[in-house]
Each structure stands twice: as structure tokens, then as C-alpha cells.
N, C-alpha and C. Protein backbone atom coordinates (compact mmCIF):
# COMPACT_ATOMS: atom_id res chain seq x y z
N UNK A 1 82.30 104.97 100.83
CA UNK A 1 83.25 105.91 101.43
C UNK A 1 84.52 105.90 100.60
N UNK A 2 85.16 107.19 100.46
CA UNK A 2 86.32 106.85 99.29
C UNK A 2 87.27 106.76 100.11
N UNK A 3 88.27 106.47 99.67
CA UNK A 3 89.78 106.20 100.42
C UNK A 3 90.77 106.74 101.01
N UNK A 4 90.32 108.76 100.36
CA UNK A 4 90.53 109.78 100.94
C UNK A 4 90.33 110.05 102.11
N UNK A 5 88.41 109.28 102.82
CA UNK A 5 88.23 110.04 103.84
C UNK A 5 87.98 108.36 104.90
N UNK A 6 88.55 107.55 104.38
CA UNK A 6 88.43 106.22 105.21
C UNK A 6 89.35 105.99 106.12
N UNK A 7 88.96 105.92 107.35
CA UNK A 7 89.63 105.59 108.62
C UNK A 7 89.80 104.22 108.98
N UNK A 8 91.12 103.70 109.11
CA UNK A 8 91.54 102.37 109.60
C UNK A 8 92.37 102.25 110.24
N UNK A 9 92.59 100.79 111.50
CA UNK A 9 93.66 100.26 112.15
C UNK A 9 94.50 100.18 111.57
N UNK A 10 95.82 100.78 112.02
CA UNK A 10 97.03 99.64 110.70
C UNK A 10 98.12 99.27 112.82
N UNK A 11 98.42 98.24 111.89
CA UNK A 11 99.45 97.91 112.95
C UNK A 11 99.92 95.99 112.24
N UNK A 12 101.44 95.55 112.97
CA UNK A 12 101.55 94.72 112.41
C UNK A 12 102.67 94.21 113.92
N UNK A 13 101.80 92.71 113.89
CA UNK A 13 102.85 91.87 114.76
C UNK A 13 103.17 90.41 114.40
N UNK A 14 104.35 90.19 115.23
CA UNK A 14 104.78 88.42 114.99
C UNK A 14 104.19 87.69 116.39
N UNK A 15 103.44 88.45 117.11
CA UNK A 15 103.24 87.73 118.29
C UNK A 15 102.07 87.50 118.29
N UNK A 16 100.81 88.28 118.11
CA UNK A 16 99.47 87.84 118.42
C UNK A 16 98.66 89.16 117.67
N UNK A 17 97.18 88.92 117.93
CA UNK A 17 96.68 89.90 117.41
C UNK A 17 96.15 91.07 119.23
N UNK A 18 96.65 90.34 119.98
CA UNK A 18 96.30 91.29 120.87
C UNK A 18 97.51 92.22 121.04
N UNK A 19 99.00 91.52 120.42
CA UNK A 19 100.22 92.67 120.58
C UNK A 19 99.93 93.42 119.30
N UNK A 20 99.72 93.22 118.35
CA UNK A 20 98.70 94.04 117.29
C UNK A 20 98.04 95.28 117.87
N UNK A 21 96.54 94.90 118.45
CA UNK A 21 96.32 96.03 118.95
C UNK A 21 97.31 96.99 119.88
N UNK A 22 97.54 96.26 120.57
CA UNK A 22 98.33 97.16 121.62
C UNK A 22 99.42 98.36 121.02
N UNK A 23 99.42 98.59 119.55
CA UNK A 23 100.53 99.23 119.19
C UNK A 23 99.67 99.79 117.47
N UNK A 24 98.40 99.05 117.48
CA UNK A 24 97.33 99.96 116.28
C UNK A 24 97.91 101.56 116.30
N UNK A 25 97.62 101.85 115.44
CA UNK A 25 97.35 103.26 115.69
C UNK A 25 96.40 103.54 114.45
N UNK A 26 95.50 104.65 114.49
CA UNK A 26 94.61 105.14 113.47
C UNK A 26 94.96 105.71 112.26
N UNK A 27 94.68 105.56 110.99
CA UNK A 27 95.13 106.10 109.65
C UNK A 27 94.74 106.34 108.89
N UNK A 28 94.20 107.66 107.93
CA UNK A 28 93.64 107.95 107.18
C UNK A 28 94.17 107.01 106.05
N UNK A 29 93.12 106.49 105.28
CA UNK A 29 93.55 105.65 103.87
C UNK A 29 94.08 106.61 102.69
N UNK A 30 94.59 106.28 102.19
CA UNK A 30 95.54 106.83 100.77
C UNK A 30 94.33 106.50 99.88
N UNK A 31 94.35 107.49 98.85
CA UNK A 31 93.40 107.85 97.81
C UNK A 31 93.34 105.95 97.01
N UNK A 32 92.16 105.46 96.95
CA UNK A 32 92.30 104.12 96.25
C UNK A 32 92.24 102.94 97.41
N UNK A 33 92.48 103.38 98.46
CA UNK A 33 91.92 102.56 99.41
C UNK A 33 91.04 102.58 100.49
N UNK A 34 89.89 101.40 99.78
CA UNK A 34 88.77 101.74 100.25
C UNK A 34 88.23 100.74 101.51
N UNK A 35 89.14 99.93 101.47
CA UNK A 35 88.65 99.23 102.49
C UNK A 35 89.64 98.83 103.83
N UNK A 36 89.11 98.52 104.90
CA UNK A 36 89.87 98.43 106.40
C UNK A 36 89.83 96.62 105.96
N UNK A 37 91.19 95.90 106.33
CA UNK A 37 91.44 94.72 106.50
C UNK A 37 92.24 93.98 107.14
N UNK A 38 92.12 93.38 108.07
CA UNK A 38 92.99 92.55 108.93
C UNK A 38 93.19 90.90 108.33
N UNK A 39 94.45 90.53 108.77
CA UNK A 39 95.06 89.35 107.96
C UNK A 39 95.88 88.76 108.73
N UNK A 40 95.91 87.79 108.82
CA UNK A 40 97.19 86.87 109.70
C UNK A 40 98.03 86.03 108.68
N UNK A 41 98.65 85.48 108.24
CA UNK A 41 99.77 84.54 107.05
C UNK A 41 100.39 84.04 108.26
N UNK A 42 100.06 82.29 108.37
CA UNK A 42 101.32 81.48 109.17
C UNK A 42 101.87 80.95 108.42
N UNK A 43 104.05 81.01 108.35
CA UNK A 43 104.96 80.41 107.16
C UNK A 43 105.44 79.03 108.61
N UNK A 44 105.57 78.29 107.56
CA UNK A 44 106.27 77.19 108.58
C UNK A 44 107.16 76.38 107.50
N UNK A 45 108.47 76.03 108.24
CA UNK A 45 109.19 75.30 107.55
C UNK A 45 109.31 74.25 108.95
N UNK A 46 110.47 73.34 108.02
CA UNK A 46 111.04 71.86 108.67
C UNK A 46 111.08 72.28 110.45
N UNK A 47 111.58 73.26 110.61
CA UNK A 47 112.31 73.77 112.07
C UNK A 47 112.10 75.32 112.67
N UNK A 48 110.96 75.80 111.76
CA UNK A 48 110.61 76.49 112.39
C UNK A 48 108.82 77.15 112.16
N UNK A 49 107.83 77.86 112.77
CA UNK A 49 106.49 78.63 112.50
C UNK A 49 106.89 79.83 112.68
N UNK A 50 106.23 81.02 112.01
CA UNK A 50 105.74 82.66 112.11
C UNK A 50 105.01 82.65 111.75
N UNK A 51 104.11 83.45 112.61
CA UNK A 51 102.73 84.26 112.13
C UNK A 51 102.65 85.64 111.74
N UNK A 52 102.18 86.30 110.82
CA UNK A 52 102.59 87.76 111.13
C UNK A 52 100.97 88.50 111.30
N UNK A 53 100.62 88.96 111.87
CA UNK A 53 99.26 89.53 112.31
C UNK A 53 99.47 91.04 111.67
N UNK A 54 98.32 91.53 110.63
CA UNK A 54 98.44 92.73 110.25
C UNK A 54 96.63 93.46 109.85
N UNK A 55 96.95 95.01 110.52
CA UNK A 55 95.85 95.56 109.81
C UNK A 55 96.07 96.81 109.02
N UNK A 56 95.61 96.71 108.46
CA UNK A 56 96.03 97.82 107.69
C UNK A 56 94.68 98.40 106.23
N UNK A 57 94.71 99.36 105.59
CA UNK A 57 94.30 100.40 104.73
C UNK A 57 94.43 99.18 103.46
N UNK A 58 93.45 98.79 102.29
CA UNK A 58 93.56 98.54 101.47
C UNK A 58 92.40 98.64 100.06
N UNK A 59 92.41 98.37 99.10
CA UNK A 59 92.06 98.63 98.11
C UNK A 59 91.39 97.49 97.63
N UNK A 60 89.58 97.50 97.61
CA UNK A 60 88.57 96.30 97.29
C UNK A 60 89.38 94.90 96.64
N UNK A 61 90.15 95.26 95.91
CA UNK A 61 90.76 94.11 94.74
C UNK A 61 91.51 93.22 95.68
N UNK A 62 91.94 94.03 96.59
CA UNK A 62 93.00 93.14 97.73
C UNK A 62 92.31 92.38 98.69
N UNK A 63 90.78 92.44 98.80
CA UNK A 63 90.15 91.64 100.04
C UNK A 63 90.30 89.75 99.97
N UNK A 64 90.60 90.01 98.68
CA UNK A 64 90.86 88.07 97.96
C UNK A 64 91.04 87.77 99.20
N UNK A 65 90.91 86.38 99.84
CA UNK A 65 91.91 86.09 100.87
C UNK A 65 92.40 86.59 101.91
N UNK A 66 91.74 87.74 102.47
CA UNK A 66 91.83 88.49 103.68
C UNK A 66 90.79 87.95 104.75
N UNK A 67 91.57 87.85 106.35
CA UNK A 67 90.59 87.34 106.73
C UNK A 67 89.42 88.16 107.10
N UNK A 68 89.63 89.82 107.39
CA UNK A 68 88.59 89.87 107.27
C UNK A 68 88.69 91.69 106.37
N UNK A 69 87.61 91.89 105.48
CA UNK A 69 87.69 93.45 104.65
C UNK A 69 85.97 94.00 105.27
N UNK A 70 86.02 95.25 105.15
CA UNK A 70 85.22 95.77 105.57
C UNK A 70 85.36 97.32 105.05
N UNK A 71 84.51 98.22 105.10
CA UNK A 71 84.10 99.76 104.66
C UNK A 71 83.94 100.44 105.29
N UNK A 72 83.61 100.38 106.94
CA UNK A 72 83.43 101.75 107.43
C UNK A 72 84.36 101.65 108.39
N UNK A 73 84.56 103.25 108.48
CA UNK A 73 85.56 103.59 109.16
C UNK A 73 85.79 102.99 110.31
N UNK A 74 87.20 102.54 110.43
CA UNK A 74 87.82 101.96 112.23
C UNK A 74 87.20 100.71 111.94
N UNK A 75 86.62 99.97 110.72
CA UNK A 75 85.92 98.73 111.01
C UNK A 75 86.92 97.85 111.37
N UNK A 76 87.96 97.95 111.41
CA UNK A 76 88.73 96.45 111.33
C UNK A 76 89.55 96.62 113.02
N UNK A 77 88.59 97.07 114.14
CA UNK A 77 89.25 97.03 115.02
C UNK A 77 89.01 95.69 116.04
N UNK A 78 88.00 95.01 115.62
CA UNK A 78 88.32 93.55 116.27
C UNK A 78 89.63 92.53 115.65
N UNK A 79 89.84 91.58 116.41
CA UNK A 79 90.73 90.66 116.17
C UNK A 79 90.27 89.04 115.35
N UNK A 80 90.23 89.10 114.22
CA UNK A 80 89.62 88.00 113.45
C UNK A 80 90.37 86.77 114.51
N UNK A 81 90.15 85.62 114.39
CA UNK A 81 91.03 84.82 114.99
C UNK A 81 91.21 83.90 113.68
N UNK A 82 90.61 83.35 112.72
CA UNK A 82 91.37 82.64 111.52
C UNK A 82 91.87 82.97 110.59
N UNK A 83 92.73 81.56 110.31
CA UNK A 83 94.28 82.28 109.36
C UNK A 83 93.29 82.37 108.16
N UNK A 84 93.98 83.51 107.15
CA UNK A 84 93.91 83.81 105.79
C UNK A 84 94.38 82.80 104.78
N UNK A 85 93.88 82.19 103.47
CA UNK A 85 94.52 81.93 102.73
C UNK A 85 95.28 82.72 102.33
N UNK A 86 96.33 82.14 101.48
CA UNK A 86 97.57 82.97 100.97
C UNK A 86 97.34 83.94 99.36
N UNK A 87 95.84 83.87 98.65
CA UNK A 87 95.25 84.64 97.96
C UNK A 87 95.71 86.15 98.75
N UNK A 88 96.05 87.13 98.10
CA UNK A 88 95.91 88.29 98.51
C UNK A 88 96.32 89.15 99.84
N UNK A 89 96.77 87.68 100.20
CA UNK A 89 97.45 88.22 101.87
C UNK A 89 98.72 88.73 101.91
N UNK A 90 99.15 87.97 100.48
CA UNK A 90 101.09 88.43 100.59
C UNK A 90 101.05 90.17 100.11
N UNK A 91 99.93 89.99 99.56
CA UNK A 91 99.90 92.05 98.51
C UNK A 91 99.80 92.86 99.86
N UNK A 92 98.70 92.28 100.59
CA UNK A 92 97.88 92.81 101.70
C UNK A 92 99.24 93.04 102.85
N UNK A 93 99.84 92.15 103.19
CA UNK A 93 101.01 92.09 104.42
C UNK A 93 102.08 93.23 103.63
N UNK A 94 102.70 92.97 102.57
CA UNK A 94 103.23 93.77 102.05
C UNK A 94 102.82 94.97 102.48
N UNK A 95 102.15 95.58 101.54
CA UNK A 95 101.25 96.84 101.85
C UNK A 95 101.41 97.38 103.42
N UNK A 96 100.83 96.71 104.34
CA UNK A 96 100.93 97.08 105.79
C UNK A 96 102.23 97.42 106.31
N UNK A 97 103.29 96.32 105.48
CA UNK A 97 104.67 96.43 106.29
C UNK A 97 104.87 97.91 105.46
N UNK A 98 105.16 97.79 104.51
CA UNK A 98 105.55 99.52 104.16
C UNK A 98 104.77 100.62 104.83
N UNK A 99 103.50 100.62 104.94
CA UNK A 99 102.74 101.45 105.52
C UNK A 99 102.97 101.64 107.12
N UNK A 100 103.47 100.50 107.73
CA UNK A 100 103.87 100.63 109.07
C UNK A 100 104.95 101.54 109.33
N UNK A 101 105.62 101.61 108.48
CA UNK A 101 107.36 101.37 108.74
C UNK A 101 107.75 103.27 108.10
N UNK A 102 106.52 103.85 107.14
CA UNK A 102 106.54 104.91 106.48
C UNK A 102 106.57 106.31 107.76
């Protein structure tokens, strides 16, 4: 399926992946992205944790380290529950936050 006509979740939270869904909304992918992927990244320092829960529209090269990539349309509407390595998740979160926020 090309990236033109690929349908995905995008949405992005600091609370969970169920406040995630609750605020998904549906999105045609941008030409080059071919795949639906959901990702979680937990940062923790001395005094504090964040998680940031994201799904969003991306491009095969980016699945590195995603927790989960997939191809057909709306695939990424379950809630993975394990964290991502940090391979490909920072391109991937990136990506979503601009795409959220556009």
C-alpha cells in the first residue's frame, strides 16, 4: 500500500496509551509513508519519569525500534503495552509530535 493511500492512528500522550486513544484521530499518510506505528520512549532522570505514548504515519526505515510497525490501513489501532528501544523512536516521536501539532 503506498503512503498516499495509507490510513493511520496518529495521536500522542504523556499519560497512557488509553489517553492516546481517547484523542487518536484518523490520517491519511504523506507520500513516503508507508507504514502505521505506535511507540512509547520512557526518559527518567535522578527526580523525575515521562513516558510519551505515540501513534502516528511513518516510513519502513523508521520501524527500527518501534514497538510496534505494521501496513494496513488503521493497523496500529491497538495499544502495544512494551516500551520501545530508543533505535528509531526519537525520529518516530519526533515525526508524530509535528504531525500532531500541524
Amino acid at each position: 500500500m503506498t503512503g498516499a493511500n495509507l490510513k493511520c492512528y496518529e495521536c500522542i500522550s504523556t499519560k497512557s496509551w488509553n489517553d492516546c486513544a481517547s484523542v487518536q484521530k484518523e490520517v491519511t499518510c504523506a507520500l513516503g509513508n508507508d507504514r502505521c506505528g505506535s511507540a512509547v520512549k520512557e526518559e527518567k532522570s535522578s527526580s523525575a519519569s515521562v513516558a510519551i505514548y505515540a501513534k502516528s504515519c511513518l516510513a519502513q526505515s523508521q520501524c527500527s525500534g518501534v514497538t510496534h510497525c505494521c501496513s494496513g490501513n488503521l493497523c496500529n489501532s491497538a495499544n502495544p503495552g512494551k516500551k520501545s528501544s530508543a533505535t528509531g523512536v526519537i525520529m518516530f516521536l519526533a515525526y508524530a509530535i509535528v504531525a500532531f501539532v500541524r
